[in-house]
Protein backbone atom coordinates (compact mmCIF):
# COMPACT_ATOMS: atom_id res chain seq x y z
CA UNK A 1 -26.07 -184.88 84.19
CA UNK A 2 -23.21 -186.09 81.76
CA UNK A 3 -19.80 -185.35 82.66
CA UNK A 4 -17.34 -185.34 79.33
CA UNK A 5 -13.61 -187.08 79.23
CA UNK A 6 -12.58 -183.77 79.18
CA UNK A 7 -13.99 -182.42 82.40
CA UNK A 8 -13.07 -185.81 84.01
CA UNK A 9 -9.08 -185.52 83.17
CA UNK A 10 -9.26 -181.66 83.55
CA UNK A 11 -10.57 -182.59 87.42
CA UNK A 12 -8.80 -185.63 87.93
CA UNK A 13 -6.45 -184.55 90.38
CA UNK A 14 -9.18 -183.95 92.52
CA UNK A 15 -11.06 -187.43 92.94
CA UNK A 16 -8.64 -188.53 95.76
CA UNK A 17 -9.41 -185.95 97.84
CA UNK A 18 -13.29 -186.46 97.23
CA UNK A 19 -13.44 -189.81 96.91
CA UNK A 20 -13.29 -190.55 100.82
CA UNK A 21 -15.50 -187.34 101.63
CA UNK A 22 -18.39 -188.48 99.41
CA UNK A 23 -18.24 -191.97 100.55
CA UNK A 24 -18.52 -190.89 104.10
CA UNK A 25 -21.65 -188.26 103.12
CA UNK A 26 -23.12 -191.21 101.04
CA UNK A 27 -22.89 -193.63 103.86
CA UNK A 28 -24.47 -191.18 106.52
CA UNK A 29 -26.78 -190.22 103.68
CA UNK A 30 -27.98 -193.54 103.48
CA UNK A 31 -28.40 -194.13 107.53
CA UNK A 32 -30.71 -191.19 107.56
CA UNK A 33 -33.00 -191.43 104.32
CA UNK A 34 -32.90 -195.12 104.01
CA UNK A 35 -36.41 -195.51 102.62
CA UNK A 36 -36.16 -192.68 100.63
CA UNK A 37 -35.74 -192.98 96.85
CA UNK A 38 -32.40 -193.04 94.84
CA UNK A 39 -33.02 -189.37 93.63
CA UNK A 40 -33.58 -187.62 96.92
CA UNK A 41 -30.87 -189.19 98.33
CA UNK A 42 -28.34 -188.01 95.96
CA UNK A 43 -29.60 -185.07 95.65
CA UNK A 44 -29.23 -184.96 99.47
CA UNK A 45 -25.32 -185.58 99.18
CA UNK A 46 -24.94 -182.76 97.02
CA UNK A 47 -26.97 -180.18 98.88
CA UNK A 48 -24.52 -181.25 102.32
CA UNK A 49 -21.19 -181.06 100.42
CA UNK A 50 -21.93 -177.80 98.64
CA UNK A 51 -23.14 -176.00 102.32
CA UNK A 52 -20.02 -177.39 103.62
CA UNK A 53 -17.60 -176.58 100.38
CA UNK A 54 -15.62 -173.87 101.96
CA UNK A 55 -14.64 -176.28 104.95
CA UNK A 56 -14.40 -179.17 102.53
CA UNK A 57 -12.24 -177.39 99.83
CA UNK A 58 -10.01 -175.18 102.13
CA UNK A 59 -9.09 -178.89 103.60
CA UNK A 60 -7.86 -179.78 100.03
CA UNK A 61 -6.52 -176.41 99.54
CA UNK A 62 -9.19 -176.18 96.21
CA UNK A 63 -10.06 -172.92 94.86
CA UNK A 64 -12.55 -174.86 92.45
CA UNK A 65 -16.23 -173.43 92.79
CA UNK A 66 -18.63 -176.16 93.79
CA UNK A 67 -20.34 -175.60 90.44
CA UNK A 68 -17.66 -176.48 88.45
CA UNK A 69 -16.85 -179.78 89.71
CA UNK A 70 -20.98 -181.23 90.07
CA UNK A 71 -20.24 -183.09 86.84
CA UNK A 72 -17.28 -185.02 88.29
CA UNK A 73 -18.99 -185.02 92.01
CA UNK A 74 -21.96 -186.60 90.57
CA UNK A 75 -20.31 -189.18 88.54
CA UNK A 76 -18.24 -190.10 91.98
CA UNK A 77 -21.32 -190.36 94.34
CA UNK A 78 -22.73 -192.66 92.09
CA UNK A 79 -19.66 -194.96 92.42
CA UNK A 80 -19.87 -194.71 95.99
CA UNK A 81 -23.13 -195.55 96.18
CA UNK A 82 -22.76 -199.05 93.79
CA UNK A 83 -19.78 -199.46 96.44
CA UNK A 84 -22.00 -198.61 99.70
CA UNK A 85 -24.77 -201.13 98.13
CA UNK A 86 -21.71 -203.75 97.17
CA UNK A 87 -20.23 -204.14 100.47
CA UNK A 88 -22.21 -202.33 103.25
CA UNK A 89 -25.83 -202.06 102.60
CA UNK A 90 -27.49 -204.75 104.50
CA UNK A 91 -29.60 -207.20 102.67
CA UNK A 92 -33.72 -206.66 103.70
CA UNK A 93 -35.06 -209.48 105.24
CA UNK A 94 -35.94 -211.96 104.31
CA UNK A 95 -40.32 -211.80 103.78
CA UNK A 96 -42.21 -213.84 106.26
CA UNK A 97 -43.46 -217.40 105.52
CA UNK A 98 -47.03 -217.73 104.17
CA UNK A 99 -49.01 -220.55 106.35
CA UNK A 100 -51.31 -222.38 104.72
């Protein structure tokens, strides 16, 4: 799903308040479904912060409909995933040693 310039400066008040709930929904995201693919595990992240968007946007004090803002949500859960994967996703292991 695209998300337009327009839609980004027309929500961009709102990606401070996101920002640290996605990153934090991302990261527990990722503890849980690990294995599972890219995909599923956004998808994942969006299904948990639109059952909890009347929690998550009286906190802001955001009348916005969840609907409205998926474009911009989207966009930010895949920067905090590339940041998740950057600086707290640990590296697999290392495969064993063949013996010959």
């Amino acid at each position: 799903m695209a998300i337009s310039l327009f839609e980004i400066i027309k929500y961009i008040g709102y990606v401070p308040q996101l920002a640290g709930t996605i990153m934090a929904t991302v990261a527990f995201v990722e503890g849980v479904k690990s294995g599972d693919p890219g995909a599923e595990k956004k998808q994942a992240v969006l299904d948990s912060l639109k059952a909890n968007w009347e929690t998550i946007s009286a906190n802001f004090s955001t009348k916005i409909e969840f609907d409205k803002l998926i474009p911009l949500i989207s966009l930010l859960i895949d920067l905090a995933v590339t940041v998740y994967n950057l600086f707290w996703k640990k590296d697999p292991p290392p495969p064993a040693a063949v013996r010959g």
